[in-house]
C-alpha atoms as a PDB file:
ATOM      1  CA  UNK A   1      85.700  89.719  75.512  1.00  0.00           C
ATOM      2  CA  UNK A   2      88.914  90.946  76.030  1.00  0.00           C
ATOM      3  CA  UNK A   3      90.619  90.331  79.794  1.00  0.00           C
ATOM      4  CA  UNK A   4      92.917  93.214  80.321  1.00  0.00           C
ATOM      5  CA  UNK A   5      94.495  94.626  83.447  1.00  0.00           C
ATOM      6  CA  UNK A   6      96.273  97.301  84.923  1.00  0.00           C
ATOM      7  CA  UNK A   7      97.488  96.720  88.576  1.00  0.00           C
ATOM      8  CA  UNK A   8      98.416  99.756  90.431  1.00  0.00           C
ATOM      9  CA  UNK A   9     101.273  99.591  93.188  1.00  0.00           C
ATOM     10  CA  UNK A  10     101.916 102.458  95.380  1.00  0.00           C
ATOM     11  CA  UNK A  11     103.650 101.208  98.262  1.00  0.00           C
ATOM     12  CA  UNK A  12     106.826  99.791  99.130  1.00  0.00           C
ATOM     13  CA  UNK A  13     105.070  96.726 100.494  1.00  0.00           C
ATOM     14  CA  UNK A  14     106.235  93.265  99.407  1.00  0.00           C
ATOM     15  CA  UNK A  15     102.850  91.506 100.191  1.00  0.00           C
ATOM     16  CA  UNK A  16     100.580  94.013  97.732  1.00  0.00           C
ATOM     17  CA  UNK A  17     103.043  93.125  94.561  1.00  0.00           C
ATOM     18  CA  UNK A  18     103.165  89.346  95.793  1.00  0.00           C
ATOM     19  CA  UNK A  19      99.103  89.675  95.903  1.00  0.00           C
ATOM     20  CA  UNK A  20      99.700  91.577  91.730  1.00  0.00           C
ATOM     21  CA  UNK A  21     101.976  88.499  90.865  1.00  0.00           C
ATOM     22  CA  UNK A  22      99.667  85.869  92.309  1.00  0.00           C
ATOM     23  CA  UNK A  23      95.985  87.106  90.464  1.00  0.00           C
ATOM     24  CA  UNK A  24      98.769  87.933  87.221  1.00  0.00           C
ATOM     25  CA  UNK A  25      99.208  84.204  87.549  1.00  0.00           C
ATOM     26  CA  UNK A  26      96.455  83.039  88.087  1.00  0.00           C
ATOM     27  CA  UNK A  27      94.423  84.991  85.185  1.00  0.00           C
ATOM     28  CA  UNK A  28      96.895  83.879  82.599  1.00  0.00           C
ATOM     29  CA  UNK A  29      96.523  80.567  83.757  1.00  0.00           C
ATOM     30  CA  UNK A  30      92.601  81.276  83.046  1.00  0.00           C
ATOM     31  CA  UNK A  31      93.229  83.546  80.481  1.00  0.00           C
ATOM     32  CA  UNK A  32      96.056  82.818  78.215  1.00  0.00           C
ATOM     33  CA  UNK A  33      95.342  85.809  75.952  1.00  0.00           C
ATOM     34  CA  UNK A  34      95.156  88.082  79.203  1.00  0.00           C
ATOM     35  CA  UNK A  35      96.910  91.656  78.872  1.00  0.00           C
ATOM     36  CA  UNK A  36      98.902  92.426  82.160  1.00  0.00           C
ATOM     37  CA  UNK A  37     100.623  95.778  83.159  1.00  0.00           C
ATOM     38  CA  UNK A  38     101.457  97.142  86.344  1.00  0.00           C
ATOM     39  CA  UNK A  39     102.258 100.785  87.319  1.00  0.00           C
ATOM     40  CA  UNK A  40     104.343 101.511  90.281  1.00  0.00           C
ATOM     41  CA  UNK A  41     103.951 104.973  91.557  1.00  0.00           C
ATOM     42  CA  UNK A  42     105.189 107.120  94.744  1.00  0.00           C
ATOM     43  CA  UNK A  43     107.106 104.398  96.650  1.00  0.00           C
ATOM     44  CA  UNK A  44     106.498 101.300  95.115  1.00  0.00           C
ATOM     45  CA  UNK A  45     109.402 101.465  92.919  1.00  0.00           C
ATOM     46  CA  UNK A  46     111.729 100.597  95.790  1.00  0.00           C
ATOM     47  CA  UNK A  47     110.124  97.308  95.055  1.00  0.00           C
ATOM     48  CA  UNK A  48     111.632  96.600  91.877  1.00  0.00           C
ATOM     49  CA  UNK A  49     115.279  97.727  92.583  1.00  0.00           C
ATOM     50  CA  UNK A  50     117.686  94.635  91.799  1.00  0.00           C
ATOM     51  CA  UNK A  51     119.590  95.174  95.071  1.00  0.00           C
ATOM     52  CA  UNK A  52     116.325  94.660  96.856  1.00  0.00           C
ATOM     53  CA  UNK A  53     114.367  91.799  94.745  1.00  0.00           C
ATOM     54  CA  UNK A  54     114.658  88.346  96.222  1.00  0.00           C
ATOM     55  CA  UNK A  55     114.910  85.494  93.643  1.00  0.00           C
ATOM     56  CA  UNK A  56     111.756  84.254  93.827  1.00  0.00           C
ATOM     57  CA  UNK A  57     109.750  87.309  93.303  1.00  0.00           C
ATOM     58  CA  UNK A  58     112.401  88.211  90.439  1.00  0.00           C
ATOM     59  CA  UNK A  59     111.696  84.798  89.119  1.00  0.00           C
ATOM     60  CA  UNK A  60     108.124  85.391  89.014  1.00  0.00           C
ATOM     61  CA  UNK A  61     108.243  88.682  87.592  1.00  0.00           C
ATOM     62  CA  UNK A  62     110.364  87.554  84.483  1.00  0.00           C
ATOM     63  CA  UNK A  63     108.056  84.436  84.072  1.00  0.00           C
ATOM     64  CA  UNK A  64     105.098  87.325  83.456  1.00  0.00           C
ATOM     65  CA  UNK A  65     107.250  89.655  81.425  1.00  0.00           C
ATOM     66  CA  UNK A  66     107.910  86.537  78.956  1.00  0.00           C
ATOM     67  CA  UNK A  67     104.341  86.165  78.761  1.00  0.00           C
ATOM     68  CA  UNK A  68     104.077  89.875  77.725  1.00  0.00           C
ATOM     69  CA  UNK A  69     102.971  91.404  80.875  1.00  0.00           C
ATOM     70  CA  UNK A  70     104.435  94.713  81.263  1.00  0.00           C
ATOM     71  CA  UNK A  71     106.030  96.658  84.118  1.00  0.00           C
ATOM     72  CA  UNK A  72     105.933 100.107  84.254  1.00  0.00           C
ATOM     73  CA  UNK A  73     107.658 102.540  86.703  1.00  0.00           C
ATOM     74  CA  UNK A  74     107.037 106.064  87.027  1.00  0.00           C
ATOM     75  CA  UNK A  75     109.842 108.266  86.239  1.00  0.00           C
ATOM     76  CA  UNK A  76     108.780 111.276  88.724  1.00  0.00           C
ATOM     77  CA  UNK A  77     108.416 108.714  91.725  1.00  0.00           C
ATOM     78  CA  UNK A  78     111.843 107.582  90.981  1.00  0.00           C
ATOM     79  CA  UNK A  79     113.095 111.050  90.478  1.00  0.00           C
ATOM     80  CA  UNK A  80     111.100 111.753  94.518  1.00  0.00           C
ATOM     81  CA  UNK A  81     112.823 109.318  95.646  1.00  0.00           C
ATOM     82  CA  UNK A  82     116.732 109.679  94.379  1.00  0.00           C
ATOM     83  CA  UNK A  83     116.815 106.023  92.023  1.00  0.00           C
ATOM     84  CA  UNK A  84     118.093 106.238  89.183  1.00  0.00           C
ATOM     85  CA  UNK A  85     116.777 103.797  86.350  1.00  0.00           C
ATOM     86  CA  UNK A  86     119.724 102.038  86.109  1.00  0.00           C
ATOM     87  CA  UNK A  87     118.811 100.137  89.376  1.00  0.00           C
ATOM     88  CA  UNK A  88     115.998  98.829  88.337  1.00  0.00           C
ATOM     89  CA  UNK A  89     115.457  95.122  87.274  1.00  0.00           C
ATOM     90  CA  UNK A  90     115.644  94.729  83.740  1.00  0.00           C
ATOM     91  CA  UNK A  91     111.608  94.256  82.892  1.00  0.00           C
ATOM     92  CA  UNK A  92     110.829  97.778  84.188  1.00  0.00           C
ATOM     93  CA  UNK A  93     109.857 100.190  81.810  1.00  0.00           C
ATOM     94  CA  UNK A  94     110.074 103.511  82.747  1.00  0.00           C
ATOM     95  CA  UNK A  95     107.448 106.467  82.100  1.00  0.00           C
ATOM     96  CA  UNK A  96     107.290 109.851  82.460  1.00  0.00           C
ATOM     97  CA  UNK A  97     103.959 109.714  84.721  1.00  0.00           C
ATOM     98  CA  UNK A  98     102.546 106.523  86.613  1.00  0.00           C
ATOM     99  CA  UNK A  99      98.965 108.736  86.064  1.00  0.00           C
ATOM    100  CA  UNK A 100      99.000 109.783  82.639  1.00  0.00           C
ATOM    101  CA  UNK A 101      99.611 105.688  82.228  1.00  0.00           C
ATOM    102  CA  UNK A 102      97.224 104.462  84.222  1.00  0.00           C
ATOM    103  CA  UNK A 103      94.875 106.502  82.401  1.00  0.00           C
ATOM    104  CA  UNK A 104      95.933 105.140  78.676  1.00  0.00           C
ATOM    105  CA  UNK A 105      95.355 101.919  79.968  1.00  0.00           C
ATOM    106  CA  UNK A 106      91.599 102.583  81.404  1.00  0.00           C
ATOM    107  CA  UNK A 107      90.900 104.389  78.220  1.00  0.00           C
ATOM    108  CA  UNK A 108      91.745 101.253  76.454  1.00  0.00           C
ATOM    109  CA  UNK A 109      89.883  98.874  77.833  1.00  0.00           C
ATOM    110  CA  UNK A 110      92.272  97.985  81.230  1.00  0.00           C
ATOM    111  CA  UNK A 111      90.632  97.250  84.348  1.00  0.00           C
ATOM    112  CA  UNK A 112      91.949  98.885  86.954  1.00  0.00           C
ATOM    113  CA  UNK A 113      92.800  96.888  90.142  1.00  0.00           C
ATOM    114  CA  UNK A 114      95.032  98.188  93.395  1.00  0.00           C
ATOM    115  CA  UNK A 115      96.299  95.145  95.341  1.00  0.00           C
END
């Protein structure tokens, strides 16, 4: 069976990606052949801006991206909002839609969870 998730951030709420990093964690440490990605649509890329990141939480998201978790950022949301890619941490990805995404990922086997 293969353990694969897609986490789905929306808001510019510190607590729902601490709650994606912590069950990230926690399946790999269950898991080790786990599949991670997380899609940050409408707001949530705020979240991942290197001005705004706090070392721990940057910490935690380059421990995942080393174990091949992905982190995926939605080009229209940061076009809504006026960021431009450049201030995004370095383990962002960005894609044209969060949605078309988050559907590739179902379609191949992703569960699909929303902290």
């Amino acid at each position: 069976m293969d353990y694969n998730v897609v986490f789905h951030i929306e808001e510019d709420i510190l607590e729902r990606l601490n709650i994606a990093l912590n069950m990230s964690s926690n399946l790999l440490r269950n898991i080790k052949t786990a599949k991670i990605a997380m899609v940050s649509t409408h707001n949530a890329p705020k979240l991942f801006l290197k001005k705004n990141l706090t070392g721990d939480v940057c910490e935690r998201i380059k421990f995942l991206a080393s174990k091949n978790a992905k982190f995926f950022v939605c080009r229209n949301a940061l076009e809504g909002l006026g960021i431009h890619e450049s201030e995004l941490i370095a383990e962002c990805e960005v894609i044209p839609a969060g949605i078309v995404k988050l559907i590739e990922l179902q379609n191949n086997g992703f569960a699909y969870i929303k902290p």
